[in-house]
Protein backbone atom coordinates (compact mmCIF):
# COMPACT_ATOMS: atom_id res chain seq x y z
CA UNK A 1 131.30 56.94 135.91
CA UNK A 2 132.66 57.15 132.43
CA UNK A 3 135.63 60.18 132.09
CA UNK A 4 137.16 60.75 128.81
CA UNK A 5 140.38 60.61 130.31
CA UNK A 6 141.89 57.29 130.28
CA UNK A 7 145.05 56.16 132.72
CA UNK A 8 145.18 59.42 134.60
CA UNK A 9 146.72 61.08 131.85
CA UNK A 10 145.69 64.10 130.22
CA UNK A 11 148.91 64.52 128.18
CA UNK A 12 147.88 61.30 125.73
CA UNK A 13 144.89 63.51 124.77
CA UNK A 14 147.03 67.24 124.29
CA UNK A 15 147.92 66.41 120.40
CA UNK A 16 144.56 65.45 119.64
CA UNK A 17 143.04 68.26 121.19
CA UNK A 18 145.33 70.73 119.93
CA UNK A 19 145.19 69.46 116.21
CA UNK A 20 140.83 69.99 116.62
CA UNK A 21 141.48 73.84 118.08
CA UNK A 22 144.52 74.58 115.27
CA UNK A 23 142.61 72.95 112.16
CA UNK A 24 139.26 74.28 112.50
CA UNK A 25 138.37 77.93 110.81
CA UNK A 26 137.41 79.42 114.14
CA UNK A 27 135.27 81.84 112.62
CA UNK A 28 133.06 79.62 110.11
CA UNK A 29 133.28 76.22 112.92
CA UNK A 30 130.07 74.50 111.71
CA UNK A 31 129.11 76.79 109.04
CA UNK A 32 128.20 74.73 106.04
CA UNK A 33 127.56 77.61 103.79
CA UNK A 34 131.21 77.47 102.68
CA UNK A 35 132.56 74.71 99.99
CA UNK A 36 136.35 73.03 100.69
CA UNK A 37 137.59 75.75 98.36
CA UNK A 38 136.19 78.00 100.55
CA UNK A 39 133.73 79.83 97.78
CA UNK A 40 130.48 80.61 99.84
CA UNK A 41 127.29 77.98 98.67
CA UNK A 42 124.58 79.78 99.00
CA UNK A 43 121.83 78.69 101.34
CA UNK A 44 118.95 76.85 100.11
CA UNK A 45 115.31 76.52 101.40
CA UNK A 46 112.76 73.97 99.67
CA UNK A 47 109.12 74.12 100.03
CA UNK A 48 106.60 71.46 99.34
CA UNK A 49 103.06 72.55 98.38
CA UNK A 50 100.08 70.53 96.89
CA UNK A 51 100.72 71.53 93.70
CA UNK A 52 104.74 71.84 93.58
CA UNK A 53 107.91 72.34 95.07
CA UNK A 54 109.22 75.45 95.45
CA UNK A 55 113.06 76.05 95.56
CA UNK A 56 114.68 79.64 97.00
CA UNK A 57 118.60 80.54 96.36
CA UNK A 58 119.68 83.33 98.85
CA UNK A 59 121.99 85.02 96.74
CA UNK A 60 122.25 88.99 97.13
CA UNK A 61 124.15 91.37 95.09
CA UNK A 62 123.34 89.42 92.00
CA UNK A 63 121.22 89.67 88.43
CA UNK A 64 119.30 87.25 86.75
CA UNK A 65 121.90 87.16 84.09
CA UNK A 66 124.08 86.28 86.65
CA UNK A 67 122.63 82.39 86.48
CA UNK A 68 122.76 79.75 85.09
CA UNK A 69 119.67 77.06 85.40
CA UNK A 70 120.30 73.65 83.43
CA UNK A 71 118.42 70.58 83.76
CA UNK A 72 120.05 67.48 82.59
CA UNK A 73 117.65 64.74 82.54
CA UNK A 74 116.57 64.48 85.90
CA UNK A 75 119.36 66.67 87.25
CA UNK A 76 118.81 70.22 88.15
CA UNK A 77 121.70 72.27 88.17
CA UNK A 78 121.87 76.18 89.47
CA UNK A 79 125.23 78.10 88.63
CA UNK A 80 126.62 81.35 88.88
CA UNK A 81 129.67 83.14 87.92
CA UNK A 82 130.66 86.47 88.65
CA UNK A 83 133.92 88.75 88.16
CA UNK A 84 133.77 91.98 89.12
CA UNK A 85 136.58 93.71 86.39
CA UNK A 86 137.72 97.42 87.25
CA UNK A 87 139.83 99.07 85.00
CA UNK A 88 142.76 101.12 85.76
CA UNK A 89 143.87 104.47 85.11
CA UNK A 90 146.93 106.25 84.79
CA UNK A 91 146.38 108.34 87.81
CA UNK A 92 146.12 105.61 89.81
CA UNK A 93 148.54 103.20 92.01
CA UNK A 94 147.79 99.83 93.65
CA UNK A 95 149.34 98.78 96.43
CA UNK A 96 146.68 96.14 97.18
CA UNK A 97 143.41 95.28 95.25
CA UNK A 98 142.03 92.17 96.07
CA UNK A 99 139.61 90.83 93.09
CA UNK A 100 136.17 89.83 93.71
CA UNK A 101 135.01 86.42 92.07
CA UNK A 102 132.50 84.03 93.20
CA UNK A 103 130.93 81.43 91.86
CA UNK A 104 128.71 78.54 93.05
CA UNK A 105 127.08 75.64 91.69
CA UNK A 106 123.78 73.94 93.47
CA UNK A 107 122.71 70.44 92.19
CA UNK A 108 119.55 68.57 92.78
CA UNK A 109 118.08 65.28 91.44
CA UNK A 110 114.80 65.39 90.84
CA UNK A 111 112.20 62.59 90.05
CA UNK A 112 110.91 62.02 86.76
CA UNK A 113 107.49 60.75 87.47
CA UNK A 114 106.69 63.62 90.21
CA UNK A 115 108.21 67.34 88.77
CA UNK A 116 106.49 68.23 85.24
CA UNK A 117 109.92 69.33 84.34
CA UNK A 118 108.85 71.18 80.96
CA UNK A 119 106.70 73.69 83.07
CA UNK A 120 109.24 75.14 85.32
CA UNK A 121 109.52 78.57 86.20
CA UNK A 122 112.36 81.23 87.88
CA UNK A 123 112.92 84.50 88.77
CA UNK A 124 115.21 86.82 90.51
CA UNK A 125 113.57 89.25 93.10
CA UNK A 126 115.32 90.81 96.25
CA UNK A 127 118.44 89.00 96.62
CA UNK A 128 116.61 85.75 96.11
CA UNK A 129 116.29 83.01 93.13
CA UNK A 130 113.37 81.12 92.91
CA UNK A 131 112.18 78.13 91.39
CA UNK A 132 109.16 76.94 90.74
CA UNK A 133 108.72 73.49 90.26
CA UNK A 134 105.18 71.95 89.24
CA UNK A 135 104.28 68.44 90.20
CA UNK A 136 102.62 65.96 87.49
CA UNK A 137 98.83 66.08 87.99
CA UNK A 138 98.94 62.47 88.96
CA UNK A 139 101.67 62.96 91.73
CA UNK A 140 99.58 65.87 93.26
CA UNK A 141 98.02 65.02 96.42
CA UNK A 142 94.42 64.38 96.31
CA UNK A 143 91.99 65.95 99.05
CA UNK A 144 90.74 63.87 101.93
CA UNK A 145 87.65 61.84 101.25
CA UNK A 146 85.33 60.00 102.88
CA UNK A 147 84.77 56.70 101.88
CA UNK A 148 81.92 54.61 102.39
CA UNK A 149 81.43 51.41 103.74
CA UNK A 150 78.93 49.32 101.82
């Protein structure tokens, strides 16, 4: 039987295991939706169909003209950047305000001979961005035939 403590000693392992509890963010511990700079990413489903891929941003709150879609040879880039600005007024005293900015940026290589990159298509509905990405009529995949033996 295998234990994971070696030489009787559980004292060896204290640092180790304290260092794990103290340097993780207990409330985000396995959450990849956050970047090292700890600006949210958002989440990012991807859908293969016959005829393309299709490519959903979850990203609530937001505009259309709150993106920004590049594509850079084969490189498909989706950024946003918002501030929100508030103006203040004579009549009125901080004692805290806390400014809201977020920004994100989502990058994905695509391949030449499969996406018909000229033909590609978003929109902004519902909290979500969507892209629609065509395949090339050769990369398509072709129904199943029979074929017969001579």
């Amino acid at each position: 039987m295998k234990t994971a403590i070696r030489n009787g000693s559980l004292f060896n392992h204290l640092p180790m295991l304290f260092d794990d509890f103290l340097n993780r963010d207990l409330f985000n511990s396995g959450d990849t939706s956050f970047s090292d700079t700890n600006t949210t990413v958002p989440a990012v489903n991807i859908k293969e169909t016959a005829d393309r891929y299709e490519v959903e941003v979850a990203a609530p709150g937001m505009s259309k003209e709150d993106f920004k879609i590049e594509l850079d040879g084969t490189m498909l880039t989706i950024s946003s950047e918002k501030t929100n600005n508030y103006q203040d007024r004579e009549d009125e005293r901080f004692y805290r305000r806390e400014f809201s900015y977020q920004s994100f940026q989502r990058s994905f290589n695509l391949k030449r001979d499969v996406v018909d990159s000229d033909k590609i298509e978003a929109r902004y509905d519902k909290g979500v961005l969507q892209l629609l990405i065509p395949k090339k009529e050769e990369a398509k995949q072709k129904p199943r035939r029979l074929i017969q033996i001579s």
